[in-house]
C-alpha atoms as a PDB file:
ATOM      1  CA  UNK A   1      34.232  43.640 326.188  1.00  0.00           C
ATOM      2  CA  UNK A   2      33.875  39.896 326.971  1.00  0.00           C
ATOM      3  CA  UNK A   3      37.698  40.214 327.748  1.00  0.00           C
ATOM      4  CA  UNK A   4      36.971  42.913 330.242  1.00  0.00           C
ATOM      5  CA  UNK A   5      34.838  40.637 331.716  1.00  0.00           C
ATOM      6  CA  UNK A   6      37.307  37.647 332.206  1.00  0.00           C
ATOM      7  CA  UNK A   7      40.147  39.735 333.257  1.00  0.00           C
ATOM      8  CA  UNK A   8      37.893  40.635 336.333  1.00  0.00           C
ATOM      9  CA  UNK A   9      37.154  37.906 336.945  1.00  0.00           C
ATOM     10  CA  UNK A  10      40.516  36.084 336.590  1.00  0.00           C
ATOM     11  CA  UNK A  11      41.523  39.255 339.102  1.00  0.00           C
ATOM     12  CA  UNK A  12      38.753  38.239 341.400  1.00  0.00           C
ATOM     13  CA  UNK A  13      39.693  35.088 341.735  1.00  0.00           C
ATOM     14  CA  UNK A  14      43.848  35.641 342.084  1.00  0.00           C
ATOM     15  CA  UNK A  15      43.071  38.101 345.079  1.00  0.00           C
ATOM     16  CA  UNK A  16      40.980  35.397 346.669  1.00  0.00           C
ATOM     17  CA  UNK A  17      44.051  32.944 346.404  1.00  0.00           C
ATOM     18  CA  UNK A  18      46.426  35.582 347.531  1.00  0.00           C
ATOM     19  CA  UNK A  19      44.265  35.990 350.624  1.00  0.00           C
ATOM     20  CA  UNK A  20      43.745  32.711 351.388  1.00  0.00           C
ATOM     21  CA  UNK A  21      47.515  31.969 350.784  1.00  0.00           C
ATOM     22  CA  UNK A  22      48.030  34.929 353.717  1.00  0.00           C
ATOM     23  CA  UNK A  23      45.492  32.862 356.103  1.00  0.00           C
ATOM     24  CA  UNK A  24      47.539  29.818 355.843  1.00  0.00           C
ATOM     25  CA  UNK A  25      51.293  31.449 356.188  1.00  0.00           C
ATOM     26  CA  UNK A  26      49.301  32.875 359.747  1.00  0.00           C
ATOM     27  CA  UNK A  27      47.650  29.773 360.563  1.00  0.00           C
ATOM     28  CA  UNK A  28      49.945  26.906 359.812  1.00  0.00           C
ATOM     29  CA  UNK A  29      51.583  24.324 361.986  1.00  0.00           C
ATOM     30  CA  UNK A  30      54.891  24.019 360.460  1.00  0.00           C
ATOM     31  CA  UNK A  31      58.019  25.872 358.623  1.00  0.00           C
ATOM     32  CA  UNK A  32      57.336  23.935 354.998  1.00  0.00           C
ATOM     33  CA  UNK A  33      53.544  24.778 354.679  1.00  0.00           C
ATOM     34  CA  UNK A  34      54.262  28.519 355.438  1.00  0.00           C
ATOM     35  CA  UNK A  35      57.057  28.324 352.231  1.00  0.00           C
ATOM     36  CA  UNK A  36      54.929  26.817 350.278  1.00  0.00           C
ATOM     37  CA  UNK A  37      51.960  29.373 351.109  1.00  0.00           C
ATOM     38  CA  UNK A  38      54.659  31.892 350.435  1.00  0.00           C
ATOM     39  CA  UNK A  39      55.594  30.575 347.385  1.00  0.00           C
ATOM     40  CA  UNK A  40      52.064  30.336 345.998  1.00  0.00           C
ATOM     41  CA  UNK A  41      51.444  33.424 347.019  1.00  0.00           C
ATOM     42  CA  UNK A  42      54.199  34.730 344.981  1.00  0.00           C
ATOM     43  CA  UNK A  43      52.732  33.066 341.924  1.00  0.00           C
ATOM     44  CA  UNK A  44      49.386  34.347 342.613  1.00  0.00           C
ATOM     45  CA  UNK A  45      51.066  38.662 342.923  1.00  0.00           C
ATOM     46  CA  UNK A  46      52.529  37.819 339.332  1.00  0.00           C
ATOM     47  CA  UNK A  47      49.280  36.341 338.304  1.00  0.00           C
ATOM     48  CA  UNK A  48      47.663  39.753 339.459  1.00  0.00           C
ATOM     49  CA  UNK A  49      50.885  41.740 338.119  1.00  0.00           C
ATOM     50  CA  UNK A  50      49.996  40.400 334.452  1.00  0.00           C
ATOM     51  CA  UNK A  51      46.533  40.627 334.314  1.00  0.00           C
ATOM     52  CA  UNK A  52      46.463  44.351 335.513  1.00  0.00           C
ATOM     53  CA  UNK A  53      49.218  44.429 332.202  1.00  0.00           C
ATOM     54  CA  UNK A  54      46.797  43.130 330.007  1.00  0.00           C
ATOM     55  CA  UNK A  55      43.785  45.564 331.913  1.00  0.00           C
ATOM     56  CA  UNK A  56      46.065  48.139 331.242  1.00  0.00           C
ATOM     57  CA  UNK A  57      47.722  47.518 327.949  1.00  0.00           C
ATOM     58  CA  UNK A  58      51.134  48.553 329.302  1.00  0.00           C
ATOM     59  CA  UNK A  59      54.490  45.999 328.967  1.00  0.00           C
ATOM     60  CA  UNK A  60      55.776  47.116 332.007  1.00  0.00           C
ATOM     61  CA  UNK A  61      54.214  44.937 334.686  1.00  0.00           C
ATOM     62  CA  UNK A  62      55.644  42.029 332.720  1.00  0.00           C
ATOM     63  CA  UNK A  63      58.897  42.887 333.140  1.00  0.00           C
ATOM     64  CA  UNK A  64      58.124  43.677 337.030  1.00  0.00           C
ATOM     65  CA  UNK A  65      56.268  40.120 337.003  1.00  0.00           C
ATOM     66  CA  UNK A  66      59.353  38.940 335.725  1.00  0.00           C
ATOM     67  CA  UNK A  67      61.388  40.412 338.421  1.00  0.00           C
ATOM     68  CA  UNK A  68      59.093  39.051 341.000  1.00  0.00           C
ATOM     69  CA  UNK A  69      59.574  35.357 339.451  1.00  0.00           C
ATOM     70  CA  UNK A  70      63.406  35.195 339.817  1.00  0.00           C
ATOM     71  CA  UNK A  71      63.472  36.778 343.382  1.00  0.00           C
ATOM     72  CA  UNK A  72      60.521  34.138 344.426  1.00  0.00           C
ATOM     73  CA  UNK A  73      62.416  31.437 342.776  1.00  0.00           C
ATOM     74  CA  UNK A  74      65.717  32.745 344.802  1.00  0.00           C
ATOM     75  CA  UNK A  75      63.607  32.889 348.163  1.00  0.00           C
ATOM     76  CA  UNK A  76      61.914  29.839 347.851  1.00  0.00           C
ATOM     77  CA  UNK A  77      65.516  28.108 347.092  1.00  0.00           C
ATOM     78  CA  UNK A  78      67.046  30.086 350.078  1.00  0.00           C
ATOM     79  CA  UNK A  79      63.984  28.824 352.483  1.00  0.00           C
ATOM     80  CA  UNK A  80      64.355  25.184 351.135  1.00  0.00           C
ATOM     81  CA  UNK A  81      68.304  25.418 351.410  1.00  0.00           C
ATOM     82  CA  UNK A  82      67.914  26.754 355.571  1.00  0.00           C
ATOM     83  CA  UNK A  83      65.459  23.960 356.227  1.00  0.00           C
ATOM     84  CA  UNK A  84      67.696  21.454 355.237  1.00  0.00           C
ATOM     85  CA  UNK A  85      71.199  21.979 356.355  1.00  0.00           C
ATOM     86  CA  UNK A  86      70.890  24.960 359.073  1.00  0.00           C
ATOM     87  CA  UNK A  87      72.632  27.774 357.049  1.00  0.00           C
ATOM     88  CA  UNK A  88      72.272  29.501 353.493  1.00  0.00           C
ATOM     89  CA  UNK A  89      75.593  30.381 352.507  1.00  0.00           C
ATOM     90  CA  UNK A  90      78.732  27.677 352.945  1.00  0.00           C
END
């Protein structure tokens, strides 16, 4: 029951970050603080992914969590890679 309890309010508290994460991407001045907005916002959706898991009891959103983590890791490098020298692939 108490567990209920947290895994609202951890849930709560994610969504906040995610939405505050969205009002920076649209609000800020350059290229880098939108990636890193981006890429905390891509920790915070696999935050959210594993606690509706756990809300759940299912295994499947960790897997999908874990499919979100390599593709955000990918992007982020991508991002990083085009700021820096112009181009993605050589």
């Amino acid at each position: 029951m108490i567990l209920s309890y947290a895994i609202y309010f951890a849930t709560g508290c994610f969504a906040l970050a995610l939405l505050m994460n969205l009002w920076k991407i649209a609000t800020a001045a350059g290229v880098g603080d939108r990636v890193l907005a981006l890429d905390t916002m891509v920790i915070n959706a696999i935050a959210l992914l594993i606690l509706y898991g756990l809300a759940n009891g299912t295994e499947i959103f960790f897997e999908a969590a874990m499919i979100i983590a390599m593709l955000g890791f990918v992007s982020t490098v991508a991002y990083a890679r085009f700021m820096l020298r112009g181009n993605i692939i050589e």
